[in-house]
Every structure is written in C-alpha cells, then in structure tokens.
PDB file of N, CA and C in Angstrom:
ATOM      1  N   UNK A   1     -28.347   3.341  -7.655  1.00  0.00           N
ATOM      2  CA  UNK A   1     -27.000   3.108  -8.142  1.00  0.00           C
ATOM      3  C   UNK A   1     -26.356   4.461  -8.451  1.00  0.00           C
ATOM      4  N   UNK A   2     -25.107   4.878  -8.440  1.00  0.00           N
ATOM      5  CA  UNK A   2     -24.196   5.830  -8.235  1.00  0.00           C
ATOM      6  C   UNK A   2     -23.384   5.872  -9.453  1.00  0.00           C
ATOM      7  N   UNK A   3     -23.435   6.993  -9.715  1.00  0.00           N
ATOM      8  CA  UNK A   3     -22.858   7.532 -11.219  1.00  0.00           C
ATOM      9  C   UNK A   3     -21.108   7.251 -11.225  1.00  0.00           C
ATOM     10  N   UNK A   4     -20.884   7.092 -10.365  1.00  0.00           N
ATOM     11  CA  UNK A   4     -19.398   6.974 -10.072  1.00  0.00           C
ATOM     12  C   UNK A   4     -18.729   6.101 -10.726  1.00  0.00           C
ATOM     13  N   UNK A   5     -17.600   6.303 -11.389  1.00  0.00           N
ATOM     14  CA  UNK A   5     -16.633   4.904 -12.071  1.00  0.00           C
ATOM     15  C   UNK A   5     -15.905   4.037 -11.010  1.00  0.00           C
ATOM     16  N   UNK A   6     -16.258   2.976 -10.947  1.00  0.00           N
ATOM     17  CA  UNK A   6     -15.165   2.033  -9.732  1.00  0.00           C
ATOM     18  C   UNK A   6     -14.150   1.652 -10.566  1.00  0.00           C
ATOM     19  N   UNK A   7     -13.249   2.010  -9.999  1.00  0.00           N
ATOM     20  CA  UNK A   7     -11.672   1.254 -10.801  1.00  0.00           C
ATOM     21  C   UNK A   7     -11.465   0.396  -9.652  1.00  0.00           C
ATOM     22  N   UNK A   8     -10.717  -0.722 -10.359  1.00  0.00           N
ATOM     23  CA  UNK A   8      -9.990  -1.637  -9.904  1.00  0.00           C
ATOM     24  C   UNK A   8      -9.547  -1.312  -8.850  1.00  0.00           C
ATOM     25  N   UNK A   9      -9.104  -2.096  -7.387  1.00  0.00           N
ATOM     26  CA  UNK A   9      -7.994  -1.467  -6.663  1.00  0.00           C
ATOM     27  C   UNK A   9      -7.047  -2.312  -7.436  1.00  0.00           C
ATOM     28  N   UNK A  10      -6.870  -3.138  -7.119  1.00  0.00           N
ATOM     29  CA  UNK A  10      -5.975  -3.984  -7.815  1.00  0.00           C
ATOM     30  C   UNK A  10      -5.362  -3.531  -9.005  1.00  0.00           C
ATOM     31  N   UNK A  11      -5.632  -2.511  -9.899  1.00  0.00           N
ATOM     32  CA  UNK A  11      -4.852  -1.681 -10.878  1.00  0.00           C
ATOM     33  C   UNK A  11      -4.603  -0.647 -10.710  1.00  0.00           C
ATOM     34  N   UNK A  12      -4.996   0.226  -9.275  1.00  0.00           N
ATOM     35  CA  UNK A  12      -4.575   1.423  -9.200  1.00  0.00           C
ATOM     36  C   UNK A  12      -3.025   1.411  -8.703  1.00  0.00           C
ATOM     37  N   UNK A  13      -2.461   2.684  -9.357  1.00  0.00           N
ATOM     38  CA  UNK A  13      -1.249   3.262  -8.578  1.00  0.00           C
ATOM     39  C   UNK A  13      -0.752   3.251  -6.954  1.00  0.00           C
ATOM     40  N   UNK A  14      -2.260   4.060  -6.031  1.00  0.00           N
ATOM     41  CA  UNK A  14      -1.691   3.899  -5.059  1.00  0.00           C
ATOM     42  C   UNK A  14      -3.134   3.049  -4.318  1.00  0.00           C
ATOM     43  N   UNK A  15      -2.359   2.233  -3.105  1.00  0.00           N
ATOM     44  CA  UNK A  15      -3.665   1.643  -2.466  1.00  0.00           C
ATOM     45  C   UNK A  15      -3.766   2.145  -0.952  1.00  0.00           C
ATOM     46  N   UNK A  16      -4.773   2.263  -0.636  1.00  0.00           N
ATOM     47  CA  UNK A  16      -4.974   2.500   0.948  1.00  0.00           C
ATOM     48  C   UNK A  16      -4.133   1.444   1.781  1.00  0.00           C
ATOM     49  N   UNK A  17      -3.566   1.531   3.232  1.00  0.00           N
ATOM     50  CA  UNK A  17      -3.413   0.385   3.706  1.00  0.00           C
ATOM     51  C   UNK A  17      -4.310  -1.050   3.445  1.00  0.00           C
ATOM     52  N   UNK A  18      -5.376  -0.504   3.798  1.00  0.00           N
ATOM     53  CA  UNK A  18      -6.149  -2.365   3.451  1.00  0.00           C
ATOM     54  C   UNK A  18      -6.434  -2.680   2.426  1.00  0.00           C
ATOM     55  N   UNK A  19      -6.248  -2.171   1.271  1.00  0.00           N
ATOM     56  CA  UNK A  19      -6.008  -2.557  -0.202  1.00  0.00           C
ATOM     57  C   UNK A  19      -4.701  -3.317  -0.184  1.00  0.00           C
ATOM     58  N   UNK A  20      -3.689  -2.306   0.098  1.00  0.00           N
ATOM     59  CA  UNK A  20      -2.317  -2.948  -0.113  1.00  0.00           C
ATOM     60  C   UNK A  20      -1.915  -3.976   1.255  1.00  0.00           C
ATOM     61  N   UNK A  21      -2.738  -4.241   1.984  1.00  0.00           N
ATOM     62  CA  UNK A  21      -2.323  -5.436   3.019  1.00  0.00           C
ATOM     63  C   UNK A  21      -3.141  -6.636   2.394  1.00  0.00           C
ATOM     64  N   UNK A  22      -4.360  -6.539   1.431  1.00  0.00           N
ATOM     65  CA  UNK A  22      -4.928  -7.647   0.540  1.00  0.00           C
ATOM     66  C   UNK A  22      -3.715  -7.807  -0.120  1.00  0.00           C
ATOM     67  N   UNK A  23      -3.676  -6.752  -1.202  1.00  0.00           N
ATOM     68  CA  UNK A  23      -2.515  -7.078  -2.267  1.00  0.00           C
ATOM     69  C   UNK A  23      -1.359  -7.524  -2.186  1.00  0.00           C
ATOM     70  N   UNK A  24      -0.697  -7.431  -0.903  1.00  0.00           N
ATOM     71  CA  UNK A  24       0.369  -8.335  -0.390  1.00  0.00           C
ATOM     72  C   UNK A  24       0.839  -9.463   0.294  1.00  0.00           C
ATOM     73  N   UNK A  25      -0.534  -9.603   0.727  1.00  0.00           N
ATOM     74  CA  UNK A  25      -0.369 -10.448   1.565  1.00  0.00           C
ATOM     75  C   UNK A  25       0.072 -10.454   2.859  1.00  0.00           C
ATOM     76  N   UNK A  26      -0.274  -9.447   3.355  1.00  0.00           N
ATOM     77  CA  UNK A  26       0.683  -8.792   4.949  1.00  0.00           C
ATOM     78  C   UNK A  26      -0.817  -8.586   5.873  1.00  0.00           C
ATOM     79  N   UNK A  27      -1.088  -8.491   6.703  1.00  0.00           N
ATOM     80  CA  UNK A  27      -2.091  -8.297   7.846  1.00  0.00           C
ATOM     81  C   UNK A  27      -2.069  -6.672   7.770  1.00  0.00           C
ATOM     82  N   UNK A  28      -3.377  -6.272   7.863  1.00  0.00           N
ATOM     83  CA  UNK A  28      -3.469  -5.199   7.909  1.00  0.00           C
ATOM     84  C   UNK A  28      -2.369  -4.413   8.960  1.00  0.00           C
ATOM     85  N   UNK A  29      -2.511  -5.091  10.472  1.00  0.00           N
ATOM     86  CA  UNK A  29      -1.698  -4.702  11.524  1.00  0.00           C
ATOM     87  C   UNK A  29      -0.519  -4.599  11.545  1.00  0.00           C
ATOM     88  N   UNK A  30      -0.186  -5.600  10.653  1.00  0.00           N
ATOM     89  CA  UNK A  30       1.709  -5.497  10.384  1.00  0.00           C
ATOM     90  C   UNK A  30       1.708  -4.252   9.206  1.00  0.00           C
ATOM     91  N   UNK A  31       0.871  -3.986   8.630  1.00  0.00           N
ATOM     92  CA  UNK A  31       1.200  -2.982   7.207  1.00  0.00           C
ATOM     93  C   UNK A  31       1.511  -1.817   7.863  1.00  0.00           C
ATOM     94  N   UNK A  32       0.457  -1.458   9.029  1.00  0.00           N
ATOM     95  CA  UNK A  32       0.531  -0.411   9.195  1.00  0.00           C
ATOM     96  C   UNK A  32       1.950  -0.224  10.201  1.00  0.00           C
ATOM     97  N   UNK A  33       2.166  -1.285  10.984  1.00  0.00           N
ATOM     98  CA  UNK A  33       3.848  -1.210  11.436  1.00  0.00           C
ATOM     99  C   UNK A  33       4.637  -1.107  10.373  1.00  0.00           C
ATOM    100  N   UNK A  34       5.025  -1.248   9.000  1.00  0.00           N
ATOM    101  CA  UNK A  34       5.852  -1.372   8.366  1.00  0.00           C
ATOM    102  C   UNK A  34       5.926  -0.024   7.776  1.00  0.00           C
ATOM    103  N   UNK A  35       4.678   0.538   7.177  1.00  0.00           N
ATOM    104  CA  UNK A  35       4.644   1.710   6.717  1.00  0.00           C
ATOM    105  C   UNK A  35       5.137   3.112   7.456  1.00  0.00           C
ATOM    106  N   UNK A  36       4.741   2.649   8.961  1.00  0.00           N
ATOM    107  CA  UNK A  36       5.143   3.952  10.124  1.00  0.00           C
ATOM    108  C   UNK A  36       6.519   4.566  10.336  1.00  0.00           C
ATOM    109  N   UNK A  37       7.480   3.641   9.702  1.00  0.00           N
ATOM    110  CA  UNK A  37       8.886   4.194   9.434  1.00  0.00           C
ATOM    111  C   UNK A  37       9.098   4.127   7.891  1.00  0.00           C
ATOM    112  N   UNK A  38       8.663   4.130   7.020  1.00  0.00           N
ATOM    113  CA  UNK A  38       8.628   3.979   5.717  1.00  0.00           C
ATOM    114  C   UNK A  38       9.371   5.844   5.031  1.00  0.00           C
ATOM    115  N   UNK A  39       9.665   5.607   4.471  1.00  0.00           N
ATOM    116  CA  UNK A  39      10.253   6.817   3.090  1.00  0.00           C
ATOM    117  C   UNK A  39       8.900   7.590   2.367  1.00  0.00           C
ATOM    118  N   UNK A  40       8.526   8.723   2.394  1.00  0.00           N
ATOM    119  CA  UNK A  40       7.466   9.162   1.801  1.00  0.00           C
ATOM    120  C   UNK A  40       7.714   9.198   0.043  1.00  0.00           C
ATOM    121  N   UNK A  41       9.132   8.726   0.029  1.00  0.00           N
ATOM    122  CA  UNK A  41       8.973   8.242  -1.373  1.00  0.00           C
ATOM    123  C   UNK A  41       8.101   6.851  -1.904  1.00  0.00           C
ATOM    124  N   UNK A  42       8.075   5.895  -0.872  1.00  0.00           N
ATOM    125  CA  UNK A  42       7.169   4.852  -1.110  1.00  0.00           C
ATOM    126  C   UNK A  42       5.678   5.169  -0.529  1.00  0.00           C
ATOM    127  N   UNK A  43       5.538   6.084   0.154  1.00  0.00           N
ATOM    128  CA  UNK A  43       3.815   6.679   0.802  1.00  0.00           C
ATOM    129  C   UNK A  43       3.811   7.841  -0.088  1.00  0.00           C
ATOM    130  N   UNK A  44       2.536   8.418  -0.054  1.00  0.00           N
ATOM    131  CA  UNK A  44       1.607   9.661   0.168  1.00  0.00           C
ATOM    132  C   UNK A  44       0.752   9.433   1.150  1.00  0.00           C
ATOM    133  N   UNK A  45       0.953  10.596   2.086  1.00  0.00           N
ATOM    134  CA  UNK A  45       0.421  10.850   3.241  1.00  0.00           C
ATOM    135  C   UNK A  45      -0.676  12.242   2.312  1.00  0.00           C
ATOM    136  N   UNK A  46      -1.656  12.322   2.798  1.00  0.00           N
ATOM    137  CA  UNK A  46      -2.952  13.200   2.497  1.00  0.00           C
ATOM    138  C   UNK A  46      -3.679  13.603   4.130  1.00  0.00           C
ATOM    139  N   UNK A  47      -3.094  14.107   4.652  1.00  0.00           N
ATOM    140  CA  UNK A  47      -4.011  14.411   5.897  1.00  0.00           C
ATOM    141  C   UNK A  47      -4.128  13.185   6.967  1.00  0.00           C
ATOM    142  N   UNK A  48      -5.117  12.447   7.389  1.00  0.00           N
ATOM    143  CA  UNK A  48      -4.554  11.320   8.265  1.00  0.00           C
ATOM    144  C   UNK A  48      -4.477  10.270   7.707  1.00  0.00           C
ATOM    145  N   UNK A  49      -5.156  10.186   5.701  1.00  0.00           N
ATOM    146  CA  UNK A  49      -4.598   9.168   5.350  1.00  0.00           C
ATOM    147  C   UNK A  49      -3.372   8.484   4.067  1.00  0.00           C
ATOM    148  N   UNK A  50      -2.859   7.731   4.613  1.00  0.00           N
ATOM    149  CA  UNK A  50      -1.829   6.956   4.001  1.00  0.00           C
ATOM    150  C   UNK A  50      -2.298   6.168   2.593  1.00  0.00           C
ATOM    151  N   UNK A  51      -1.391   6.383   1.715  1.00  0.00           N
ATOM    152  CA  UNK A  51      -1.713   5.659   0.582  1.00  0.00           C
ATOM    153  C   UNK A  51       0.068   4.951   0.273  1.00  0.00           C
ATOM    154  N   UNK A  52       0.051   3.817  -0.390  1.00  0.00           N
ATOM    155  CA  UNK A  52       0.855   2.796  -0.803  1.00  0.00           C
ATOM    156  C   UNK A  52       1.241   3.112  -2.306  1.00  0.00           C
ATOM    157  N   UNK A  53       2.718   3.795  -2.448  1.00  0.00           N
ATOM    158  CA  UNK A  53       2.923   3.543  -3.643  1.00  0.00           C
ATOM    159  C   UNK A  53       3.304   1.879  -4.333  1.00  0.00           C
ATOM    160  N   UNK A  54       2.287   1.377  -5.041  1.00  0.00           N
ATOM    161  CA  UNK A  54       2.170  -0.375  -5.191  1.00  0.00           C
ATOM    162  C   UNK A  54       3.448  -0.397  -5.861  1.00  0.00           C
ATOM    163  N   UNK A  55       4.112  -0.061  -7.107  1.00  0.00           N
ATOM    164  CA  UNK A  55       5.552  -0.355  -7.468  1.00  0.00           C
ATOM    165  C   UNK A  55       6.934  -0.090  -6.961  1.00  0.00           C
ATOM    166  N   UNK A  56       6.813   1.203  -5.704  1.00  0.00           N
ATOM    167  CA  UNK A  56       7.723   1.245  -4.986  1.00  0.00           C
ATOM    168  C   UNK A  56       7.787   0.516  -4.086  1.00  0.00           C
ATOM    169  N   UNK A  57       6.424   0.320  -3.592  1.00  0.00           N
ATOM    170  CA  UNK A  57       6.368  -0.805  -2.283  1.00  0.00           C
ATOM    171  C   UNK A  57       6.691  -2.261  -2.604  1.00  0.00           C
ATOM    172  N   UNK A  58       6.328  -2.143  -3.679  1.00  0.00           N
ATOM    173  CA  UNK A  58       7.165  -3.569  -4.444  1.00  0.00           C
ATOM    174  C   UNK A  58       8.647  -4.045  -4.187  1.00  0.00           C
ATOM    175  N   UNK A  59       9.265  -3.423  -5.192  1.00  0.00           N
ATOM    176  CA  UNK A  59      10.683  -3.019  -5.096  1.00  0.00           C
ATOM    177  C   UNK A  59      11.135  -3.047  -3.607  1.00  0.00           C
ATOM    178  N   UNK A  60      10.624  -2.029  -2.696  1.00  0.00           N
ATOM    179  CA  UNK A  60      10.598  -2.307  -1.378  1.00  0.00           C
ATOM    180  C   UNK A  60      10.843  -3.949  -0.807  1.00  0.00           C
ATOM    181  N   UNK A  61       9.962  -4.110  -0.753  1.00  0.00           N
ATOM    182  CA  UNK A  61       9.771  -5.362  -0.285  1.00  0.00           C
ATOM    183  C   UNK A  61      10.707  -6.317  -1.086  1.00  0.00           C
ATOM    184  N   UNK A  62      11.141  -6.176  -2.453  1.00  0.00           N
ATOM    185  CA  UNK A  62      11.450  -7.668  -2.691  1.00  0.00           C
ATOM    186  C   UNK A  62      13.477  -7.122  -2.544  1.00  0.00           C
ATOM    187  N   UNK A  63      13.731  -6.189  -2.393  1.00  0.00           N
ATOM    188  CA  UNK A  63      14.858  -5.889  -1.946  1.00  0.00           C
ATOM    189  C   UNK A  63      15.163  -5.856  -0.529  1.00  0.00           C
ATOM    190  N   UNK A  64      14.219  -6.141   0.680  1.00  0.00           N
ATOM    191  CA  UNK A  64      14.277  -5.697   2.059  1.00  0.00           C
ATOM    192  C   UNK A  64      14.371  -6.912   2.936  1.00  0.00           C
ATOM    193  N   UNK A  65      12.919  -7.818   2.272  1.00  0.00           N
ATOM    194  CA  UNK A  65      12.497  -8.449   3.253  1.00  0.00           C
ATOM    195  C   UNK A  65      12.996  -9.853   2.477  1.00  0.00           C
ATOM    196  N   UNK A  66      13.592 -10.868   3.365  1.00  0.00           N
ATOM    197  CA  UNK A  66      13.844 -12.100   2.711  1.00  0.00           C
ATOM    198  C   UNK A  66      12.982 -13.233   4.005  1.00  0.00           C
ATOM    199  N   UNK A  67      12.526 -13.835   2.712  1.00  0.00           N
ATOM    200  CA  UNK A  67      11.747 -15.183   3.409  1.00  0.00           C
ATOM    201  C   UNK A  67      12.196 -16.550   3.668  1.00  0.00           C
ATOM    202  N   UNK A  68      12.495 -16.786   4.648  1.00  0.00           N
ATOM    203  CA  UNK A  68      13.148 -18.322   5.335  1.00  0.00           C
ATOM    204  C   UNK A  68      12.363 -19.236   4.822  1.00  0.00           C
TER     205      UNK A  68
END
C-alpha cells in the first residue's frame, strides 16, 4: 500500500477528461469534442494533458447547452 493521499475526484477543482465526462454525464468522446474548442479559461492544458475547470465548466454548460 502507497503512502499517497487519494482525494476525491469528485471534490477536486480540476478533473481530467474522464473524471469530468463521469461527473457530467457526457461520453468521454463527446468531452473531448467539446473541450477542443473550449476557452483556456475553462481548461488547463499541462503539456498533452487537459484538465476541466469543474465550476467553470459548470457555468459553461448550464449557460450554453439547452436540453429538448
């Protein structure tokens, strides 16, 4: 066993794509279409990977996308 602290994803700030395609409810495959034109105010990009700001992407979403 590994000395390491596991935090929550589910309470962190930012989530990887497949954290934040659980947490939303979106398919991994569509996340990553949605994110690819996205505002780096709602990402951090780190080298090749992408992280999800969860309260901007929020906001995002509930101002963007409307459900039929």
């Amino acid at each position: 066993m590994n000395n390491i602290l596991e935090f929550p994803w589910w309470k962190k700030q930012l989530l990887t794509l497949e954290e934040a395609s659980i947490y939303y409810g979106i398919g991994e495959k569509n996340m990553r279409r949605l994110v690819r034109n996205l505002d780096d105010e709602l990402l951090v990009r780190i080298g090749a990977k992408t992280l999800v700001k969860k309260d901007k992407f929020m906001e995002y979403l509930n101002d963007k996308v409307t459900v039929i």
